[in-house]
Protein backbone atom coordinates (compact mmCIF):
# COMPACT_ATOMS: atom_id res chain seq x y z
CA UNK A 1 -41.88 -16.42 -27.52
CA UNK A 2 -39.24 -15.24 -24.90
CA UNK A 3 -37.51 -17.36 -22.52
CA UNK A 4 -35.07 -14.95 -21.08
CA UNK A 5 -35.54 -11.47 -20.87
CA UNK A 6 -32.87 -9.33 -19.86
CA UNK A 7 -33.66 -5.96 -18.77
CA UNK A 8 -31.12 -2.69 -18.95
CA UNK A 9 -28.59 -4.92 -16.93
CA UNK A 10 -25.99 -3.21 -15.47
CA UNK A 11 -23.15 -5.03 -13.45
CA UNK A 12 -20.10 -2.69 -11.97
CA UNK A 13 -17.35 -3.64 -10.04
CA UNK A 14 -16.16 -0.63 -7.67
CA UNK A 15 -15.63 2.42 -10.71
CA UNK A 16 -15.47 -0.44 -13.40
CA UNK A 17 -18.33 -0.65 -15.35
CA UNK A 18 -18.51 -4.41 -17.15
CA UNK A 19 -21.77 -4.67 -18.41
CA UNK A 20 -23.41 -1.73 -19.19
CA UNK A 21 -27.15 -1.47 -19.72
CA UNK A 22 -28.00 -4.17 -21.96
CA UNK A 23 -31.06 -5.50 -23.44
CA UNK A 24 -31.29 -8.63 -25.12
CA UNK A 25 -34.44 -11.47 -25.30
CA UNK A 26 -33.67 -15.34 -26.24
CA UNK A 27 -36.63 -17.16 -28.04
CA UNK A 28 -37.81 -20.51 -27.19
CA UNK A 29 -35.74 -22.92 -29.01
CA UNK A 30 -32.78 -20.81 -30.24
CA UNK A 31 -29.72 -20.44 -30.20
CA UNK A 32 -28.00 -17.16 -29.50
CA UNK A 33 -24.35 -16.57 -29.70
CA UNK A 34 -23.10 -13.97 -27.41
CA UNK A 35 -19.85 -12.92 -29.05
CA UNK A 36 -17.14 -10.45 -28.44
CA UNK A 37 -13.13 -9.57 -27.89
CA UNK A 38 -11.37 -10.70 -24.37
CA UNK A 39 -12.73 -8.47 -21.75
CA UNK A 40 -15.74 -7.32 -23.40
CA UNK A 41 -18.24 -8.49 -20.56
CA UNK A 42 -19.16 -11.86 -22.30
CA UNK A 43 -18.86 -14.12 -18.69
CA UNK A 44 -19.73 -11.63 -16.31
CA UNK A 45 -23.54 -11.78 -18.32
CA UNK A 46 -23.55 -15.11 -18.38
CA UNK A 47 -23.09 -15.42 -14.55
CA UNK A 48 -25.63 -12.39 -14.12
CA UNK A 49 -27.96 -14.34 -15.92
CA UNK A 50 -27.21 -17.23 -13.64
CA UNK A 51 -27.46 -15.20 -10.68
CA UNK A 52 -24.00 -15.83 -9.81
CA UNK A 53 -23.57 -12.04 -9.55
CA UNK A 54 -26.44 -10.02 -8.49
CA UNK A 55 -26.71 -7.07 -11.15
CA UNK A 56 -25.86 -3.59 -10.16
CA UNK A 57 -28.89 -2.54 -12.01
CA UNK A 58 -31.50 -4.21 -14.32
CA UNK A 59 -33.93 -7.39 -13.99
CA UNK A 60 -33.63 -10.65 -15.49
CA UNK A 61 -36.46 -12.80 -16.39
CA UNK A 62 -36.78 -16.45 -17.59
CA UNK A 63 -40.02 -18.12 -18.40
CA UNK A 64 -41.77 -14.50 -17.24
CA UNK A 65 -40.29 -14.67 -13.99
CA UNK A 66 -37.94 -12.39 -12.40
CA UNK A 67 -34.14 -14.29 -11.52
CA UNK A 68 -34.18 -12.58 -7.98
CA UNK A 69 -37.60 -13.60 -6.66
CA UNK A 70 -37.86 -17.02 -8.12
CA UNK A 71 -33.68 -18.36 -8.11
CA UNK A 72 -34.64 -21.93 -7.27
CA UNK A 73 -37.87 -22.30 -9.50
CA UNK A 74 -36.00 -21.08 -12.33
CA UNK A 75 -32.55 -22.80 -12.20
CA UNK A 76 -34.30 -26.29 -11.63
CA UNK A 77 -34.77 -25.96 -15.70
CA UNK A 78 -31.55 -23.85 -16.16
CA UNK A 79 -28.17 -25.44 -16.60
CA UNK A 80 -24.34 -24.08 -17.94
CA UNK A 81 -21.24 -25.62 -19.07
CA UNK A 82 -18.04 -23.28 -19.00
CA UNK A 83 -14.13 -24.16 -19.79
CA UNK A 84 -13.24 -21.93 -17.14
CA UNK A 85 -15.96 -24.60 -14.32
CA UNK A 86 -13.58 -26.48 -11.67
CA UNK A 87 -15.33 -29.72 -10.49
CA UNK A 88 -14.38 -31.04 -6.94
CA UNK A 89 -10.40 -32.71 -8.31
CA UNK A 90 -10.34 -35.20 -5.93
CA UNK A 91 -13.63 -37.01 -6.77
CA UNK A 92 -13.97 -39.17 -9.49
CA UNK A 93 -15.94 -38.78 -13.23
CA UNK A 94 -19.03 -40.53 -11.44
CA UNK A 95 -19.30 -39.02 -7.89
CA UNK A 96 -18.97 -35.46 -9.72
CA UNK A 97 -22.03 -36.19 -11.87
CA UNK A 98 -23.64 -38.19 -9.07
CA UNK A 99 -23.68 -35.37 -6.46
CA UNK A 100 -24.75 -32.79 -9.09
CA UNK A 101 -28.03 -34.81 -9.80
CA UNK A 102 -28.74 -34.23 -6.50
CA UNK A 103 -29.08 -30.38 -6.43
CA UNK A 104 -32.08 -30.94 -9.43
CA UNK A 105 -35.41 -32.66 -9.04
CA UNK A 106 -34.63 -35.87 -11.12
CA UNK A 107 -36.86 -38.70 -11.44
CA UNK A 108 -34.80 -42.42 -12.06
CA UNK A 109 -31.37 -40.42 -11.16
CA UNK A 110 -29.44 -43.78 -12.17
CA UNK A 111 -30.65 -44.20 -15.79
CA UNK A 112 -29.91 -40.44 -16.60
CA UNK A 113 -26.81 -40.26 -15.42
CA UNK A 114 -25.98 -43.64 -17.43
CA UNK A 115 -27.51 -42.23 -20.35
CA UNK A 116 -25.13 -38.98 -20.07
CA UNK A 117 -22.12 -40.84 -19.99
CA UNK A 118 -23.29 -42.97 -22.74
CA UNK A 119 -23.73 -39.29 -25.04
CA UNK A 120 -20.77 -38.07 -23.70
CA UNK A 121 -18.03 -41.02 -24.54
CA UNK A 122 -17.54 -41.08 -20.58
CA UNK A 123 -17.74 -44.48 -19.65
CA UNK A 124 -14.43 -45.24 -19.73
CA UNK A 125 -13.71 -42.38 -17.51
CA UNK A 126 -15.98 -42.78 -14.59
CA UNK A 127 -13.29 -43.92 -11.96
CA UNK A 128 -11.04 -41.25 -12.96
CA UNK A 129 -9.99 -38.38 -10.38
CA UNK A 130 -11.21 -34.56 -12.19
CA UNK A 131 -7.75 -33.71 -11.41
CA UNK A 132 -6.02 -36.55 -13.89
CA UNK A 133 -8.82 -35.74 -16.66
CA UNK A 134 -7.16 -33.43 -19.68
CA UNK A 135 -8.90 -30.48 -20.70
CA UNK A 136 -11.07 -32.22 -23.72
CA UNK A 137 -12.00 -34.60 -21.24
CA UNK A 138 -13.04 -31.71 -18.77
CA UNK A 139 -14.98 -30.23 -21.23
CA UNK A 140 -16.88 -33.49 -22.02
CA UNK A 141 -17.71 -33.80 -18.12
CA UNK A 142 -18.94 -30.14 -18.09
CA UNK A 143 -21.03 -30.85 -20.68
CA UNK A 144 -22.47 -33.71 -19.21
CA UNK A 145 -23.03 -31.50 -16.02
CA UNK A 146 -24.91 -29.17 -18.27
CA UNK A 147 -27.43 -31.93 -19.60
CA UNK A 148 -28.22 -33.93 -16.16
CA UNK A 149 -31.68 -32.09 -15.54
CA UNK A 150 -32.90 -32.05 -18.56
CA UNK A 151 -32.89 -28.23 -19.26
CA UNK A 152 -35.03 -26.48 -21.25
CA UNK A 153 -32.70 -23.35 -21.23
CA UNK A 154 -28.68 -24.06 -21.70
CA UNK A 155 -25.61 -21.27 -21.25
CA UNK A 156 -22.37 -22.95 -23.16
CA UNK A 157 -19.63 -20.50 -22.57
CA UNK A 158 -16.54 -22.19 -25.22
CA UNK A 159 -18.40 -25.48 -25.42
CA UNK A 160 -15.85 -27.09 -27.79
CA UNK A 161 -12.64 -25.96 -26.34
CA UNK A 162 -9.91 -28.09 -26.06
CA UNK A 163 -12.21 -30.88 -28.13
CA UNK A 164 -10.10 -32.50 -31.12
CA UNK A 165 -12.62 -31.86 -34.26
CA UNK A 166 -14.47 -35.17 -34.57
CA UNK A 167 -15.41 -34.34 -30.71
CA UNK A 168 -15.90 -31.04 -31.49
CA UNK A 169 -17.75 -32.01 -34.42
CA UNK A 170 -20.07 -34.85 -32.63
CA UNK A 171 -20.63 -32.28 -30.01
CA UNK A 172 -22.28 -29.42 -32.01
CA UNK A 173 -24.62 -32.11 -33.78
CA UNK A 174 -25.71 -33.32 -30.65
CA UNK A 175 -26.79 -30.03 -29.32
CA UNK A 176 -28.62 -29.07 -32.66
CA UNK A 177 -30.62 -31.91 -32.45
CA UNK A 178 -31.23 -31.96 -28.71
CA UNK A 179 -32.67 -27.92 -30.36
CA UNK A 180 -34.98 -29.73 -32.62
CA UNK A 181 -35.95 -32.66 -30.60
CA UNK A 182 -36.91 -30.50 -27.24
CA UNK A 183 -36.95 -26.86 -28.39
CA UNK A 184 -34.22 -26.16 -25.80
CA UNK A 185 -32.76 -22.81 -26.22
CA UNK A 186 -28.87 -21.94 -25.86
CA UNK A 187 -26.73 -19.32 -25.42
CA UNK A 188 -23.21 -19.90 -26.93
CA UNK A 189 -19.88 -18.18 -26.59
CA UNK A 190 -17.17 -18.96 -28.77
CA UNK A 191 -14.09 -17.60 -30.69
CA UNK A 192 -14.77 -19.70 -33.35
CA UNK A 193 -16.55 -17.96 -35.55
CA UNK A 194 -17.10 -20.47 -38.08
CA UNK A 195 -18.41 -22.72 -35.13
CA UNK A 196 -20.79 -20.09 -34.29
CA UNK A 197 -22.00 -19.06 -38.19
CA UNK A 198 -23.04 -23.06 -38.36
CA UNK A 199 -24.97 -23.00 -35.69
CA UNK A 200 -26.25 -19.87 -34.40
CA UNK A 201 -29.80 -18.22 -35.44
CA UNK A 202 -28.72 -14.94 -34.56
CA UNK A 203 -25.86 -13.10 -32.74
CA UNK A 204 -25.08 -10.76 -29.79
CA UNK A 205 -22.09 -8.46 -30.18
CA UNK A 206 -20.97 -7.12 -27.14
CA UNK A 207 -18.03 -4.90 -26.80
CA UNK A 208 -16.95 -2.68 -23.34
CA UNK A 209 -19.80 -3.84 -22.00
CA UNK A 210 -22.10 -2.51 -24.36
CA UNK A 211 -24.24 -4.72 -26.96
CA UNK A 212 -22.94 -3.15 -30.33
CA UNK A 213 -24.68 -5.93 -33.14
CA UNK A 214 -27.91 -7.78 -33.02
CA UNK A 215 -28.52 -10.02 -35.74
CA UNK A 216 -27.86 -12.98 -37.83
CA UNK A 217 -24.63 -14.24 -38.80
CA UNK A 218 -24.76 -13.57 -42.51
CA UNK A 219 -26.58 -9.97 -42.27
CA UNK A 220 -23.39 -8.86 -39.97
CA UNK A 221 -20.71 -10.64 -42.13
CA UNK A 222 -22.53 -8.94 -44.77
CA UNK A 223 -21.47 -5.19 -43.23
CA UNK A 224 -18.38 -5.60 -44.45
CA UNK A 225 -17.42 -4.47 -47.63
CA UNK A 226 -13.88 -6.48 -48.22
CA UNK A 227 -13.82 -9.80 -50.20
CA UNK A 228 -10.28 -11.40 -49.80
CA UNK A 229 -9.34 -12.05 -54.02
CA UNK A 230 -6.49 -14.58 -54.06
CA UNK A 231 -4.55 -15.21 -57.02
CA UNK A 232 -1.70 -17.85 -57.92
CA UNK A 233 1.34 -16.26 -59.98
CA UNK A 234 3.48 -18.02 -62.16
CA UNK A 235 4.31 -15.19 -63.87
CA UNK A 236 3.45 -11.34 -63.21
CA UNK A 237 3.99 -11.30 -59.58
CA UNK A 238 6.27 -7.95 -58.86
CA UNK A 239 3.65 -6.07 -61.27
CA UNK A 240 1.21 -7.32 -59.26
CA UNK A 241 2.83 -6.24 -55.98
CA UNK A 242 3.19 -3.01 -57.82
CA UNK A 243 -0.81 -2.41 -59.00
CA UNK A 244 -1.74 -3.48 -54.90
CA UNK A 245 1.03 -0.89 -53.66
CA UNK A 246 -0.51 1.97 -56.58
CA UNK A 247 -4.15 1.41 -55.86
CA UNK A 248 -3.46 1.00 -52.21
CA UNK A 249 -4.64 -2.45 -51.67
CA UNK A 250 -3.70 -4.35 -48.41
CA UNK A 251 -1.89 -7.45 -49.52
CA UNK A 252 -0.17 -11.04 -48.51
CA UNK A 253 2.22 -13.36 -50.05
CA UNK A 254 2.28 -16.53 -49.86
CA UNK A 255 4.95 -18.10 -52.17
CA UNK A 256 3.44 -17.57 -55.80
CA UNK A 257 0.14 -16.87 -54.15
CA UNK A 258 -1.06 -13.25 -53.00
CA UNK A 259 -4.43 -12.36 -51.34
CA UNK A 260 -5.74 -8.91 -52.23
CA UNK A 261 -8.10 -7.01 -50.13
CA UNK A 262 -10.89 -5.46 -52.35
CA UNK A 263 -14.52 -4.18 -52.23
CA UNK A 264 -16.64 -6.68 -54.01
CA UNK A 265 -17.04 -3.74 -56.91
CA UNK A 266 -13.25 -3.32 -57.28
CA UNK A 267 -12.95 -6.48 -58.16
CA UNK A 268 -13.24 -6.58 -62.04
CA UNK A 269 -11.24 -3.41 -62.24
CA UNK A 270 -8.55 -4.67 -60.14
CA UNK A 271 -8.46 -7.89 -62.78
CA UNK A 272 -8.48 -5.91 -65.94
CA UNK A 273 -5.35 -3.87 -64.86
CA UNK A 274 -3.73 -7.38 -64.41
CA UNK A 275 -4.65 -8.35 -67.94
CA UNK A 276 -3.55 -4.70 -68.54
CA UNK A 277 0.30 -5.13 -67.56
CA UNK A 278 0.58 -8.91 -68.84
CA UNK A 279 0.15 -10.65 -65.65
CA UNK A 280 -0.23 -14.60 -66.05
CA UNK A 281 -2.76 -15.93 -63.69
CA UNK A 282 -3.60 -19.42 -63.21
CA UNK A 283 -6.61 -19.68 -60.00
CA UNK A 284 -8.26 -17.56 -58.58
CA UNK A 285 -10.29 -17.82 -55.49
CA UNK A 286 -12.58 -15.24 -53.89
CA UNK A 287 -13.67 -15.08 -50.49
CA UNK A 288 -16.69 -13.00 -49.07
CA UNK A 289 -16.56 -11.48 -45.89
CA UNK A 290 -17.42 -14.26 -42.72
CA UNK A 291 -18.47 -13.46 -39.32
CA UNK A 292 -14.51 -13.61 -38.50
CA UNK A 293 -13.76 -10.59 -40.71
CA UNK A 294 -16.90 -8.88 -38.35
CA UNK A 295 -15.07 -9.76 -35.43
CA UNK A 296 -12.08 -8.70 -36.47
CA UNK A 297 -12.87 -5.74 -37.17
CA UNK A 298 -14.68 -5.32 -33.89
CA UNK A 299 -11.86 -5.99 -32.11
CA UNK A 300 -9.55 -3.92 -34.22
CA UNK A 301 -11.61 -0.77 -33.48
CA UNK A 302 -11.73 -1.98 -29.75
């Protein structure tokens, strides 16, 4: 079942067009990444769908109701947490999260807020100013924001930045279970693409404005043909260079290492013309395409 439903949206900004009539759903308890190069439209949807920006054209719904005619319904169960969010800099940790429980209908408003600093690692930061916090510890508070009213729908836009990786790490498990616990659903932005292939169902490419993919990680990673073959040379390694350079190959060195670029099918080919010319070989590694090698590719063309 749909939660969100977003309708042809269109959102323009004098003759610049930045989201251009797209169509997407998110289903109850998933979680969506919405991916795509710098300037591709990524956080002008996400503040359409929080009606931040009123569309140029096109209807959102969430929970079969449209964004425009039922804002305050529908953002009582709606919450975000974004990198690029200022909180008031002058108030402290706790009057932040304080006054923000007071824009949502919360029932015991003392015991959730306790219990978000508890998930979040806050407590020691309660009494500090949001203008002395670093930017991990901004994204922890954000996050905290995000959680306060106990949404059932959740728009992360680069929920991990700035985290060091057991933070990072702690983060993401916490919001996959929150998924299985409460069947919340989430949108997620991210440029980390290996973030994003562990925890997304299913993606949303987005490029000029224009929604260019739809589907799961490991179908889109699988669009591309190139493995990455890498190969440690003790001995062999200017004949090597010299079978990449005649077959065309794209290729990087890395000491007595080089990565090859092949199609999964060149592969045994490209080894028997090693064996061919008396190369010496002693690992070998090969890497199928990722999500990263989709978005690279995306943004290459772009």
């Amino acid at each position: 079942m749909a939660v969100l439903e977003v309708k042809n949206l269109t959102k323009k900004f004098g003759s610049f067009t930045a989201v251009n009539n797209i169509s997407f759903e998110l289903r109850e308890g998933e979680i969506l990444g919405l991916l795509g190069p710098n300037g591709a439209g990524k956080t002008t949807t996400i503040q359409t769908l929080l009606g931040v920006l009123t569309p140029t054209k096109g209807e959102v719904y969430y929970f079969g109701k449209n964004l425009t005619l039922n804002r305050e319904e529908i953002l009582e169960k709606v919450n975000f947490s974004s990198t690029y969010t200022q909180l008031p800099g002058l108030l402290t940790v706790r009057e932040n999260l304080s006054f923000i429980s007071y824009l949502y209908d919360i029932k015991n408003r003392k015991q959730r807020i306790d219990k978000i600093v508890e998930i979040f690692r806050l407590k020691e930061l309660l009494k500090e100013q949001m203008k002395d916090l670093s930017s991990g510890q901004l994204t922890r508070v954000n996050l905290a924001k995000a959680f306060i009213n106990y949404p059932k729908i959740l728009l992360l836009d680069e929920p991990t930045a700035s985290l060091d990786p057991e933070t990072a790490n702690y983060i993401r498990n916490f919001l996959i279970n929150e998924r299985e616990k409460f069947n919340i659903s989430i949108i997620w932005t991210s440029h980390n693409m290996a973030e994003v292939e562990e925890v997304c169902d299913r993606v949303i490419f987005i490029n000029e404005g224009k929604i260019i993919a739809d589907n799961t990680p490991e179908k889109l990673a699988k669009t591309i043909e190139i493995c990455h073959v890498e190969l440690n040379i003790p001995d062999g390694l200017k004949r090597t260079i010299e079978i990449c350079q005649n077959q065309k190959a794209i290729y990087k060195l890395a000491g007595r290492n080089i990565i090859v670029d092949l199609k999964e099918k060149e592969i045994p080919e490209f080894l028997r013309m090693l064996m061919d010319k008396g190369v010496d070989y002693d690992q070998i590694s090969i890497d199928k395409p990722t999500l990263e090698d989709y978005f690279l590719q995306v943004a290459k063309k772009s």
